[in-house]
N, C-alpha and C. Protein backbone atom coordinates (compact mmCIF):
# COMPACT_ATOMS: atom_id res chain seq x y z
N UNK A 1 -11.60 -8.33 -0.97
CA UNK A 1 -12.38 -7.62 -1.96
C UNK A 1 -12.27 -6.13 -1.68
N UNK A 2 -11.26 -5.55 -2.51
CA UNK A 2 -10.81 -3.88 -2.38
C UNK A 2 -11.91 -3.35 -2.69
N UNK A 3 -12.75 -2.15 -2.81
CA UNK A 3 -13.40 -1.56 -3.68
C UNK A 3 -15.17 -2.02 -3.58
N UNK A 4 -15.50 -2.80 -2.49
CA UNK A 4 -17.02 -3.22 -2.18
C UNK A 4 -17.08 -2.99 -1.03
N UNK A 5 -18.57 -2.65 -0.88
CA UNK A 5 -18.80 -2.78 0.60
C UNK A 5 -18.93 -3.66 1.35
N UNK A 6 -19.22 -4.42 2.76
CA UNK A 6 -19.19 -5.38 2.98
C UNK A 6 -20.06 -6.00 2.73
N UNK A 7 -21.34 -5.46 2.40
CA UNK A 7 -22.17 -7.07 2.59
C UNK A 7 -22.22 -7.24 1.26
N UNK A 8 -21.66 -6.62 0.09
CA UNK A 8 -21.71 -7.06 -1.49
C UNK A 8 -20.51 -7.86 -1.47
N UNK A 9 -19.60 -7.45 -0.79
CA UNK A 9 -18.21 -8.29 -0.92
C UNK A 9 -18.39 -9.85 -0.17
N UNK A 10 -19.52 -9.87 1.03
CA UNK A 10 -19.68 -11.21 1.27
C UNK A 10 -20.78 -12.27 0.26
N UNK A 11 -21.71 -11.15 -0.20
CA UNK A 11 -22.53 -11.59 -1.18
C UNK A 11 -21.70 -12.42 -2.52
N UNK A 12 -21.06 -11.22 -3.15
CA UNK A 12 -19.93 -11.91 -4.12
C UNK A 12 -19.22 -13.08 -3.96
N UNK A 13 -18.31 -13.07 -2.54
CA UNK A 13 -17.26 -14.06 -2.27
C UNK A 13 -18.60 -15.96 -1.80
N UNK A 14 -19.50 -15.68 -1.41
CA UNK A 14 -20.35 -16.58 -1.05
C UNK A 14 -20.77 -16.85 -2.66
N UNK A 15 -20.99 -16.13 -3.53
CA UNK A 15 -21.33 -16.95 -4.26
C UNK A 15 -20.47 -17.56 -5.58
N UNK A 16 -19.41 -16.99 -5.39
CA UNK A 16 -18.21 -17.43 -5.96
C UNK A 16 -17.96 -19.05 -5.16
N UNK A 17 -18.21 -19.04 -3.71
CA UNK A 17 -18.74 -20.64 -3.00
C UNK A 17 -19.01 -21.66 -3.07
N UNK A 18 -20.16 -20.57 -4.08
CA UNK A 18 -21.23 -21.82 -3.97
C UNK A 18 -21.08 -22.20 -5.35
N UNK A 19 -21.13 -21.53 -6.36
CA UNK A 19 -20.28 -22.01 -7.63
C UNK A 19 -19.47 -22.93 -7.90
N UNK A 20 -18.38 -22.88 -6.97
CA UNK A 20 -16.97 -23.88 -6.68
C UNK A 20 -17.80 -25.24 -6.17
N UNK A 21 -18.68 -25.23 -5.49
CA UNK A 21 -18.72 -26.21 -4.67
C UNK A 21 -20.04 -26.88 -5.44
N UNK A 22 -20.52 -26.42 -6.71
CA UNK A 22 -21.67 -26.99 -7.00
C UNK A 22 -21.22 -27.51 -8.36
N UNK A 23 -19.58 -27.32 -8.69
CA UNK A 23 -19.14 -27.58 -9.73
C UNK A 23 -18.84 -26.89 -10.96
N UNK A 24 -19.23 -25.36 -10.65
CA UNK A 24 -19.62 -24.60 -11.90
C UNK A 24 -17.97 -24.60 -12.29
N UNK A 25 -18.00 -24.22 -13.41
CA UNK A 25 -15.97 -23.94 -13.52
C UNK A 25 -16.02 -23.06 -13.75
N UNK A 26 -14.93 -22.41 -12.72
CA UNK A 26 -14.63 -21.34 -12.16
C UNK A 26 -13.15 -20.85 -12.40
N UNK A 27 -12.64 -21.23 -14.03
CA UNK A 27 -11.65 -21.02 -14.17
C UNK A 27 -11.28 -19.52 -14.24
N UNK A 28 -9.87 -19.55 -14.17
CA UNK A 28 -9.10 -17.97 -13.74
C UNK A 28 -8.18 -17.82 -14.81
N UNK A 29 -8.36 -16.80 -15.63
CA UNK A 29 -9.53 -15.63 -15.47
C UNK A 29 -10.39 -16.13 -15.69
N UNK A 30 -11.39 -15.81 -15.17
CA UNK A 30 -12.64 -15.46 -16.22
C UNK A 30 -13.85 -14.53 -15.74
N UNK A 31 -14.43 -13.79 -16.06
CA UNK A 31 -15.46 -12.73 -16.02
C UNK A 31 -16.78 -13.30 -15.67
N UNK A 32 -16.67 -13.28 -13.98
CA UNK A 32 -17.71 -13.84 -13.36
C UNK A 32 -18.67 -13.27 -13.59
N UNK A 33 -19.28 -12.07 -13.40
CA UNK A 33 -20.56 -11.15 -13.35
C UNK A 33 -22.08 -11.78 -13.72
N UNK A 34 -21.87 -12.85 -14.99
CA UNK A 34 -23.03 -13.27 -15.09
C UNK A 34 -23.43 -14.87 -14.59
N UNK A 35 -22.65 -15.23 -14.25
CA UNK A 35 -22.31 -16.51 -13.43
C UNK A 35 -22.52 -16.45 -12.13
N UNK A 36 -22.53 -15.16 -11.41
CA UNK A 36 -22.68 -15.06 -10.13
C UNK A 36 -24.34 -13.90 -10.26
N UNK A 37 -24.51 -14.10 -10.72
CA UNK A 37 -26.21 -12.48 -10.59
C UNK A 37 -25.32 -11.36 -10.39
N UNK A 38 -24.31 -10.95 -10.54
CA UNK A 38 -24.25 -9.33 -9.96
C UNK A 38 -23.34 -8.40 -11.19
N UNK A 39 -24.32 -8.50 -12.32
CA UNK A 39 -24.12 -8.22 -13.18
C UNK A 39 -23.73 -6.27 -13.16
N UNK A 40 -23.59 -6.04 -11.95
CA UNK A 40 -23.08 -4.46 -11.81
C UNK A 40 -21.50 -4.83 -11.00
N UNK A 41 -21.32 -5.82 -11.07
CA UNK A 41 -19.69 -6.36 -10.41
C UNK A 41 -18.91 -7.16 -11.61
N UNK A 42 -17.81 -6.65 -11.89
CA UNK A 42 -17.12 -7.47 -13.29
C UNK A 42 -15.83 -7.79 -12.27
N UNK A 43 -15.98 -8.97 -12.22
CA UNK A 43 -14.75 -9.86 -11.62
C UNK A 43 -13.92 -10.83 -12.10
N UNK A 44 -12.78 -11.08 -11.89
CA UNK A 44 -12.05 -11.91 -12.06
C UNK A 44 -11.34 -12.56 -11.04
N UNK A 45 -11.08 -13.80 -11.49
CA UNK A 45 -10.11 -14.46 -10.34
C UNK A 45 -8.88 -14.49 -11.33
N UNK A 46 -7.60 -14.33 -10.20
CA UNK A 46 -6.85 -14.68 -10.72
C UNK A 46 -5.55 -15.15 -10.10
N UNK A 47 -4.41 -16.14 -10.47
CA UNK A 47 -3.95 -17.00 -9.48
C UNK A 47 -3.23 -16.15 -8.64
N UNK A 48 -2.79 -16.67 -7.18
CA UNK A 48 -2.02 -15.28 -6.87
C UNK A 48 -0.65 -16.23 -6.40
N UNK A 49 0.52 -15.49 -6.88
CA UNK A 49 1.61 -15.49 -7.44
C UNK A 49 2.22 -16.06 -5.92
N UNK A 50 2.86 -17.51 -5.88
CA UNK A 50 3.22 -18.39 -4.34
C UNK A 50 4.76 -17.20 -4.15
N UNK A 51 4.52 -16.16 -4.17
CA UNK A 51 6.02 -15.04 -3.60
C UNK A 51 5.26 -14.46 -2.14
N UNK A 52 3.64 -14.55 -2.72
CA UNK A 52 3.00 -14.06 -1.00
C UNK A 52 2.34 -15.19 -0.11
N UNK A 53 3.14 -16.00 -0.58
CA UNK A 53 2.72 -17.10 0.57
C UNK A 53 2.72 -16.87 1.66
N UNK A 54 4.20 -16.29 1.84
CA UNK A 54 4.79 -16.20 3.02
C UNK A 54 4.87 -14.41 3.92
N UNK A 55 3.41 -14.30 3.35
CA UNK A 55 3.23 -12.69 4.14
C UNK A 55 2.27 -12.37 4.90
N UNK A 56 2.17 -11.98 5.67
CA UNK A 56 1.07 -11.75 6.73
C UNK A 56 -0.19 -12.29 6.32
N UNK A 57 -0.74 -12.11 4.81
CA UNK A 57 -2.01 -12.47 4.43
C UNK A 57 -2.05 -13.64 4.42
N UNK A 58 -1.21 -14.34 4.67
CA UNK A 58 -1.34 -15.99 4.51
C UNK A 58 -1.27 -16.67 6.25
N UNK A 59 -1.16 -15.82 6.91
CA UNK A 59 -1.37 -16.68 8.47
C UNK A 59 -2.17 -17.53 8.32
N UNK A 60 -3.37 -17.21 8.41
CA UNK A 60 -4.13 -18.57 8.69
C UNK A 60 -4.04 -19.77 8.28
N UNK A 61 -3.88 -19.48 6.59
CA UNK A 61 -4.03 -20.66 6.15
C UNK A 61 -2.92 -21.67 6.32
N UNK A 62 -1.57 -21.16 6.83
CA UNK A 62 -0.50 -22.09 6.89
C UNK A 62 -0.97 -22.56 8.73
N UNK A 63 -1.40 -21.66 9.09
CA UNK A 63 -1.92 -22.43 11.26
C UNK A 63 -2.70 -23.14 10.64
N UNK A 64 -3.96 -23.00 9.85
CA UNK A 64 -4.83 -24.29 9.64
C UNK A 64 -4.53 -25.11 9.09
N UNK A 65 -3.59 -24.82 7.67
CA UNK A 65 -3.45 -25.83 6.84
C UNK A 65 -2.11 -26.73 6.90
N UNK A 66 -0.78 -25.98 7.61
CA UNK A 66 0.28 -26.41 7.91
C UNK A 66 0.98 -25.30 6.50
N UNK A 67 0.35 -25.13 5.52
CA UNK A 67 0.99 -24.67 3.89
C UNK A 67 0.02 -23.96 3.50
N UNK A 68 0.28 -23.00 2.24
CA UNK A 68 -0.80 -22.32 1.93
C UNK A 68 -1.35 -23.04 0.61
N UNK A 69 -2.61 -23.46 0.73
CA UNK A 69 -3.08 -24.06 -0.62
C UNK A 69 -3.26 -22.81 -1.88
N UNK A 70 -3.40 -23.54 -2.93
CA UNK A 70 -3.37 -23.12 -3.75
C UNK A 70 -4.49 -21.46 -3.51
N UNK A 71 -4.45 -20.34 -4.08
CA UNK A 71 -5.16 -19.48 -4.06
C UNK A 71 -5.26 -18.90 -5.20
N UNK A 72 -6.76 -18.02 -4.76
CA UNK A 72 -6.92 -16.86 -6.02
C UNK A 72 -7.34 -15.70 -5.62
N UNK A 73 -7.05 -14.44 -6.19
CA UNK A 73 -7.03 -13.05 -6.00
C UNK A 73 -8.79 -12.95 -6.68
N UNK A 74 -9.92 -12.22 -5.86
CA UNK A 74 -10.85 -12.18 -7.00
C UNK A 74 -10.84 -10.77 -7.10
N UNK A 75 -10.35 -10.07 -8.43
CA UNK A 75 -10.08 -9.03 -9.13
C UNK A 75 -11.55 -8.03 -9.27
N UNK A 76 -11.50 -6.66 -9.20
CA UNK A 76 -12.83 -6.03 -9.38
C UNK A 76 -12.32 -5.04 -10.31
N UNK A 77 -13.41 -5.23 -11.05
CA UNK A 77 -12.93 -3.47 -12.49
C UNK A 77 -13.99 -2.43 -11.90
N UNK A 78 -13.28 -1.10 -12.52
CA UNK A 78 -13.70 -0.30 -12.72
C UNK A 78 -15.18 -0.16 -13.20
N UNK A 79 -16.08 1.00 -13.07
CA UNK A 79 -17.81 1.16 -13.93
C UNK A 79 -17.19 0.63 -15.26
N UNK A 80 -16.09 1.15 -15.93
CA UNK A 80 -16.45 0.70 -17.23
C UNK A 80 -16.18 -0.61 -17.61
N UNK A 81 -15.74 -1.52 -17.03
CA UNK A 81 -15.25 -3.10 -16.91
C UNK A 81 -14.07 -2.98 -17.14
N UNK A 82 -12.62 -1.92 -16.48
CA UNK A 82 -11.07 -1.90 -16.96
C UNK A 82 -11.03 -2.74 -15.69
N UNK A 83 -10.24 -3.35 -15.87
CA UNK A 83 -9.14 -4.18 -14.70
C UNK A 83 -7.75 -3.27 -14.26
N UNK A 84 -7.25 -3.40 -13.04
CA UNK A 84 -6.01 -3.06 -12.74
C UNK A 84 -5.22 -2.84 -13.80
N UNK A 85 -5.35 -3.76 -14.67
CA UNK A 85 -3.93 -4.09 -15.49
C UNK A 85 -4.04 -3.34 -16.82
N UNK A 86 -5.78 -3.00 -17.14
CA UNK A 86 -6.11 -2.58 -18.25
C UNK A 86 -5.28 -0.96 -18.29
N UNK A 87 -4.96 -0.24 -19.09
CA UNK A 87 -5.55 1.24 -19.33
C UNK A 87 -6.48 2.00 -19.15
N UNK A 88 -6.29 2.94 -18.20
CA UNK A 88 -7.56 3.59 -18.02
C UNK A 88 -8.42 3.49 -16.69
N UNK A 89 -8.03 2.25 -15.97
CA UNK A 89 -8.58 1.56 -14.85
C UNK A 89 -8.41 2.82 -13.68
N UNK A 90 -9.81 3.27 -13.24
CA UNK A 90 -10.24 4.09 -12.55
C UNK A 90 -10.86 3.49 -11.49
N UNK A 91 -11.03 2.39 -10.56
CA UNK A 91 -11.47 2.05 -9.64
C UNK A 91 -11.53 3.09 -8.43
N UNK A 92 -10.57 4.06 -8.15
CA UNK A 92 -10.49 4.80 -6.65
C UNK A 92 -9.54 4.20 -5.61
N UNK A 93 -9.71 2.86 -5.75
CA UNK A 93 -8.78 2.54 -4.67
C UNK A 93 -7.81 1.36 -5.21
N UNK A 94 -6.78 1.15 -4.56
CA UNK A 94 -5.37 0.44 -4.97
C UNK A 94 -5.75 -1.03 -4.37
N UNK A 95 -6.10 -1.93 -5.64
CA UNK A 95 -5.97 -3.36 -4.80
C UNK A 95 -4.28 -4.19 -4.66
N UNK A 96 -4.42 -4.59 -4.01
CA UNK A 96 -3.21 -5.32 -4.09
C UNK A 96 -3.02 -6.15 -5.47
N UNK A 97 -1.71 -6.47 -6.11
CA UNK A 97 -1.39 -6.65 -7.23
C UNK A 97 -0.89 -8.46 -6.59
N UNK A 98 -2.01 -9.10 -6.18
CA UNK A 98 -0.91 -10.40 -5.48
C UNK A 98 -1.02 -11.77 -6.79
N UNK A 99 -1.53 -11.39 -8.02
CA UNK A 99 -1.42 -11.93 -9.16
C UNK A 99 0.52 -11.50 -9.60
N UNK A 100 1.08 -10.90 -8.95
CA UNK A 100 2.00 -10.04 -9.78
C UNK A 100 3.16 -10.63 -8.70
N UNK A 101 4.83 -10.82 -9.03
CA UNK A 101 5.36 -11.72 -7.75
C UNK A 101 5.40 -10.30 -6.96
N UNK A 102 5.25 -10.99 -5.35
CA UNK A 102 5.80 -10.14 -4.10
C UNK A 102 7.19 -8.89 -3.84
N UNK A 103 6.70 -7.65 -4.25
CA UNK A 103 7.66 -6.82 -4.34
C UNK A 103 8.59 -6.61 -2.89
N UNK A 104 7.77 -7.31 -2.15
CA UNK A 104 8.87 -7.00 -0.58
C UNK A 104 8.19 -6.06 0.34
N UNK A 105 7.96 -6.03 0.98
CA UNK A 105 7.84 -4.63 2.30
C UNK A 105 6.24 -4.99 2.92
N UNK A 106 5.51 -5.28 2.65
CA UNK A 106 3.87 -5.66 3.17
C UNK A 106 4.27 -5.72 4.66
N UNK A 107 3.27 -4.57 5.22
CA UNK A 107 3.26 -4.60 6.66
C UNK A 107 2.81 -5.91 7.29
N UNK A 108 3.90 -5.75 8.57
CA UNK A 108 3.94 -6.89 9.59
C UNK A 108 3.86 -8.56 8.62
N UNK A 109 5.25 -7.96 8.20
CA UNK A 109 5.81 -9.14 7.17
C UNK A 109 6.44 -10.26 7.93
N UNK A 110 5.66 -11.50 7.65
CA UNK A 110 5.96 -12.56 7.91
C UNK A 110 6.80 -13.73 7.24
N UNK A 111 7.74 -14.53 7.64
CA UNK A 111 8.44 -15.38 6.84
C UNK A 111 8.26 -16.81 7.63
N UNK A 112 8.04 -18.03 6.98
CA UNK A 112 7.92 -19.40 7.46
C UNK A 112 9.17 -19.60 7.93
């Protein structure tokens, strides 16, 4: 979670959690904000593209899992609700694009 602080980014990702796990559908995209209470956070999930399976961000899950399961990027907009992808998208800081395939170079790049 680019662009939050930590304990909103654990707040968010916990209840994106508990959502999943209580059945809510949590399909990707879609514009969590009022589904989760944090109606000053406009989020999205979205799938992230199996080219970064195989990059540093995926250690763990291939030591725990043997493979990387399926994943999702959860996306944050801008105050005015732009996304990365939108026009105009003023967030401040650069999230990773891992909805988008793997352009190559990600520090302390790993290959299976």
């Amino acid at each position: 979670m680019v662009g939050l602080d930590f304990g909103t980014a654990l707040s968010v990702l916990n209840s994106i959690a508990h959502a999943c796990r209580t059945g809510a559908a949590v399909a990707h995209p879609q514009t969590l904000a009022t589904l989760l209470g944090h109606p000053q956070v406009f989020l999205q999930l979205r799938p992230v593209d199996p080219t970064w399976h195989t990059t540093s961000l995926f250690n763990v899950a291939r030591e725990y899992f043997g493979s990387v399961p399926q994943a999702v990027q959860v996306v944050m907009a801008d105050k005015e609700g732009r996304f990365p992808w939108d026009a105009g998208h003023s967030l401040g800081v650069r999230q990773p694009s891992l909805w988008e395939p793997y352009p190559g170079g990600w520090p302390d790049e790993n290959t299976q």
